[in-house]
N, C-alpha and C. Protein backbone atom coordinates (compact mmCIF):
# COMPACT_ATOMS: atom_id res chain seq x y z
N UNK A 1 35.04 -13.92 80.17
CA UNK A 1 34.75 -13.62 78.78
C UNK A 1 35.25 -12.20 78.50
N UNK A 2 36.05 -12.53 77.40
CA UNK A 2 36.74 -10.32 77.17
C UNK A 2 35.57 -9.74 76.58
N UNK A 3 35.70 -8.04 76.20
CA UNK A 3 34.66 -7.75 75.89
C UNK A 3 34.88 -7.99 74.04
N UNK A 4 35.56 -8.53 74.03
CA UNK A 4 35.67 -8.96 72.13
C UNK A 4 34.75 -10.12 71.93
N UNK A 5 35.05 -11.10 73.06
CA UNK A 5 33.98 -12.00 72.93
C UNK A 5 32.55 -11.93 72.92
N UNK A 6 32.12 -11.07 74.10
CA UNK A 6 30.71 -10.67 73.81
C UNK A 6 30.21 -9.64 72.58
N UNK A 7 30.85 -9.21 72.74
CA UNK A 7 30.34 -8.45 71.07
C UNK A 7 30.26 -9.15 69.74
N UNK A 8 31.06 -10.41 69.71
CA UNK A 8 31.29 -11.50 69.21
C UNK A 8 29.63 -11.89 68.64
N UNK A 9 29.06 -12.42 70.55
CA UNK A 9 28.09 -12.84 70.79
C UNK A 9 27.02 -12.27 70.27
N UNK A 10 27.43 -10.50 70.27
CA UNK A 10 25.82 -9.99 70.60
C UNK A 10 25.48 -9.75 68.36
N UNK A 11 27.07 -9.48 68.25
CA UNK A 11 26.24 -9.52 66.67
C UNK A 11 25.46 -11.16 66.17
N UNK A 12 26.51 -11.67 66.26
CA UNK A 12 25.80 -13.20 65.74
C UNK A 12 24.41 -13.62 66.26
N UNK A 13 24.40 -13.29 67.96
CA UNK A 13 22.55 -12.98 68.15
C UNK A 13 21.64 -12.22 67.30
N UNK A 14 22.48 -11.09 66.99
CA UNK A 14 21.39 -10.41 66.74
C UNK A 14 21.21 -10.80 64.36
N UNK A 15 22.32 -11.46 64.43
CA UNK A 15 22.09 -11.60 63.20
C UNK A 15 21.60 -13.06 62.75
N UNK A 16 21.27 -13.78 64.10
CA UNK A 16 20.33 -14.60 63.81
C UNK A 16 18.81 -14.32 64.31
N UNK A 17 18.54 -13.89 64.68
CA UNK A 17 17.23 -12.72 64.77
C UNK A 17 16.62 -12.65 63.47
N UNK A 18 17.93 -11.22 63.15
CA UNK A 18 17.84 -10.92 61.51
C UNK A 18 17.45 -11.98 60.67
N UNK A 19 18.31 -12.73 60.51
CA UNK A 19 17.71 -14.14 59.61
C UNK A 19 16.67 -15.10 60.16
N UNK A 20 16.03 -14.83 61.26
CA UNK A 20 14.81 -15.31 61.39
C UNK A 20 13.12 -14.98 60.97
N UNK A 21 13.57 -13.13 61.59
CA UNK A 21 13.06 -12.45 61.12
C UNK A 21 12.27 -12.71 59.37
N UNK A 22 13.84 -12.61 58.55
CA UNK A 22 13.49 -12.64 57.43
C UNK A 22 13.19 -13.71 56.61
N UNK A 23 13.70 -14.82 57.17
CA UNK A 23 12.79 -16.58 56.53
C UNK A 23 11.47 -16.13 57.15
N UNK A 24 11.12 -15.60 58.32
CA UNK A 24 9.60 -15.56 58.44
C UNK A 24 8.68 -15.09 58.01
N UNK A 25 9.44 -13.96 57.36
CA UNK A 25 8.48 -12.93 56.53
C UNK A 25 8.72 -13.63 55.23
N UNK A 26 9.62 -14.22 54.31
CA UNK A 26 9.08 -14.55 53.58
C UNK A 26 8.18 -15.87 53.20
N UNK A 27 8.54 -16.92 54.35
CA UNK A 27 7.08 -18.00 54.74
C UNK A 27 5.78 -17.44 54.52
N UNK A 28 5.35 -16.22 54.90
CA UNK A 28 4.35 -15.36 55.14
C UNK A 28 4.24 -14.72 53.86
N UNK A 29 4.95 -14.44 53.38
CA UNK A 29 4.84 -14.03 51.82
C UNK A 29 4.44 -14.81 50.52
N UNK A 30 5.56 -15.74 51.18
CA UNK A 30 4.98 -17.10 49.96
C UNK A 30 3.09 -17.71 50.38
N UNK A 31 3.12 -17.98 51.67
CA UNK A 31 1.62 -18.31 51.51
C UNK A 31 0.90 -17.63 51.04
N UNK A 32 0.84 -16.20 51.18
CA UNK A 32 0.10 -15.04 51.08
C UNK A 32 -0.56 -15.39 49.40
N UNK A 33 0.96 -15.10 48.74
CA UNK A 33 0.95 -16.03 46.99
C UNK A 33 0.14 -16.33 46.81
N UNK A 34 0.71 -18.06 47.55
CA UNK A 34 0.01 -19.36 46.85
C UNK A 34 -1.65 -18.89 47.74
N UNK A 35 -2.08 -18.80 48.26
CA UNK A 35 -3.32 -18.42 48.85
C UNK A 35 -4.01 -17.48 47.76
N UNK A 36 -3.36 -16.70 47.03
CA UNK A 36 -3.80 -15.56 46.59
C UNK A 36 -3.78 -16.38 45.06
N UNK A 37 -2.84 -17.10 44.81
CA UNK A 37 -2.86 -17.62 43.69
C UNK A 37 -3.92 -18.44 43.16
N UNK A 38 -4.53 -19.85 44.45
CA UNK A 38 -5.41 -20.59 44.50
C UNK A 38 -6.64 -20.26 44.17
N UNK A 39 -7.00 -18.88 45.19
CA UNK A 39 -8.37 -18.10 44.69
C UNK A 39 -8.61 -17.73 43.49
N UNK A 40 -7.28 -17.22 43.01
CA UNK A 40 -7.43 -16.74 41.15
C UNK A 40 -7.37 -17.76 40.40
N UNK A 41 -7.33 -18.91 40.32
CA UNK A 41 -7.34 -19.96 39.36
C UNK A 41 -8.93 -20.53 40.22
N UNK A 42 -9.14 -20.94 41.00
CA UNK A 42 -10.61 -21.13 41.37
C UNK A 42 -11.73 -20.19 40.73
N UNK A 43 -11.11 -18.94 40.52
CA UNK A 43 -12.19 -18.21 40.36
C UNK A 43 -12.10 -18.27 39.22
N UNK A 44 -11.07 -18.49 37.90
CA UNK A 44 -10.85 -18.76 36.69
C UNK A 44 -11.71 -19.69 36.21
N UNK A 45 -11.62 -21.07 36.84
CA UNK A 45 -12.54 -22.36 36.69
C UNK A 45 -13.61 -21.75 36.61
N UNK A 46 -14.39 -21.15 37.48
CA UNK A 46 -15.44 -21.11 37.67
C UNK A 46 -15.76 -20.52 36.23
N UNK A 47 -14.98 -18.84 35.95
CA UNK A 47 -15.78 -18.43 34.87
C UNK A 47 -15.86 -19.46 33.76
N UNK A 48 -15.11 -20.50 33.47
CA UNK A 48 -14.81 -21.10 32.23
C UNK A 48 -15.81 -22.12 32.14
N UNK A 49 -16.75 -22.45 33.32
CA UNK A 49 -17.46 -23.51 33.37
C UNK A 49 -18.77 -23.58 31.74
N UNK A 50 -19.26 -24.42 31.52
CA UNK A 50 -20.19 -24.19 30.47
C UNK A 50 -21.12 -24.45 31.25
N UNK A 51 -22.27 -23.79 30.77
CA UNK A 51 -23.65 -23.68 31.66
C UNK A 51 -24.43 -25.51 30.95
N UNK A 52 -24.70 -25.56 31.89
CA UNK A 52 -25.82 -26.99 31.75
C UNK A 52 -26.39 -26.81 30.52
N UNK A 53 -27.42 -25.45 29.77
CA UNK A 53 -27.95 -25.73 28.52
C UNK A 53 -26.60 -26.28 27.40
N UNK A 54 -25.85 -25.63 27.58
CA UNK A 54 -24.68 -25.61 26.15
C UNK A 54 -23.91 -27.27 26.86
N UNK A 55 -23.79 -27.83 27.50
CA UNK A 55 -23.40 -29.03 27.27
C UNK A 55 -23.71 -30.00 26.43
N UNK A 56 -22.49 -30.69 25.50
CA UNK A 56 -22.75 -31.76 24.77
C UNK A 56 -23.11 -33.20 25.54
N UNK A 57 -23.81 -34.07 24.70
CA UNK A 57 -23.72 -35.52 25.07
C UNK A 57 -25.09 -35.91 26.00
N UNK A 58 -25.34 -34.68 27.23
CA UNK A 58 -26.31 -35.44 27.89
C UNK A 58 -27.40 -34.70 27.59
N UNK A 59 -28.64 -35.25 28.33
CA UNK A 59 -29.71 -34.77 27.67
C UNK A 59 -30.83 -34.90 29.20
């Protein structure tokens, strides 16, 4: 192997690293989101709920 070839090697290693690296962090980012997102619309519901007295219909 010349040494053109391994250097070849060692960037494309290392620049799939790099791009592993960085799909992973943003996997980790996006859940972070939607995790973060879920809680704020849960916690939305909640405030919007009507309390048992103020409900129509039942009794």
């Amino acid at each position: 192997m010349s040494e053109l070839e391994a250097q070849a090697y060692a960037v494309l290693a290392t620049l799939a690293v790099a791009l592993l690296v960085v799909v992973t962090v943003g996997v980790i980012y996006l859940t972070a989101m939607e995790w973060q997102d879920k809680r704020k619309r849960s916690q939305e519901a909640l405030d919007n709920r009507v309390p048992v007295r103020k409900r129509k219909g039942k009794k």
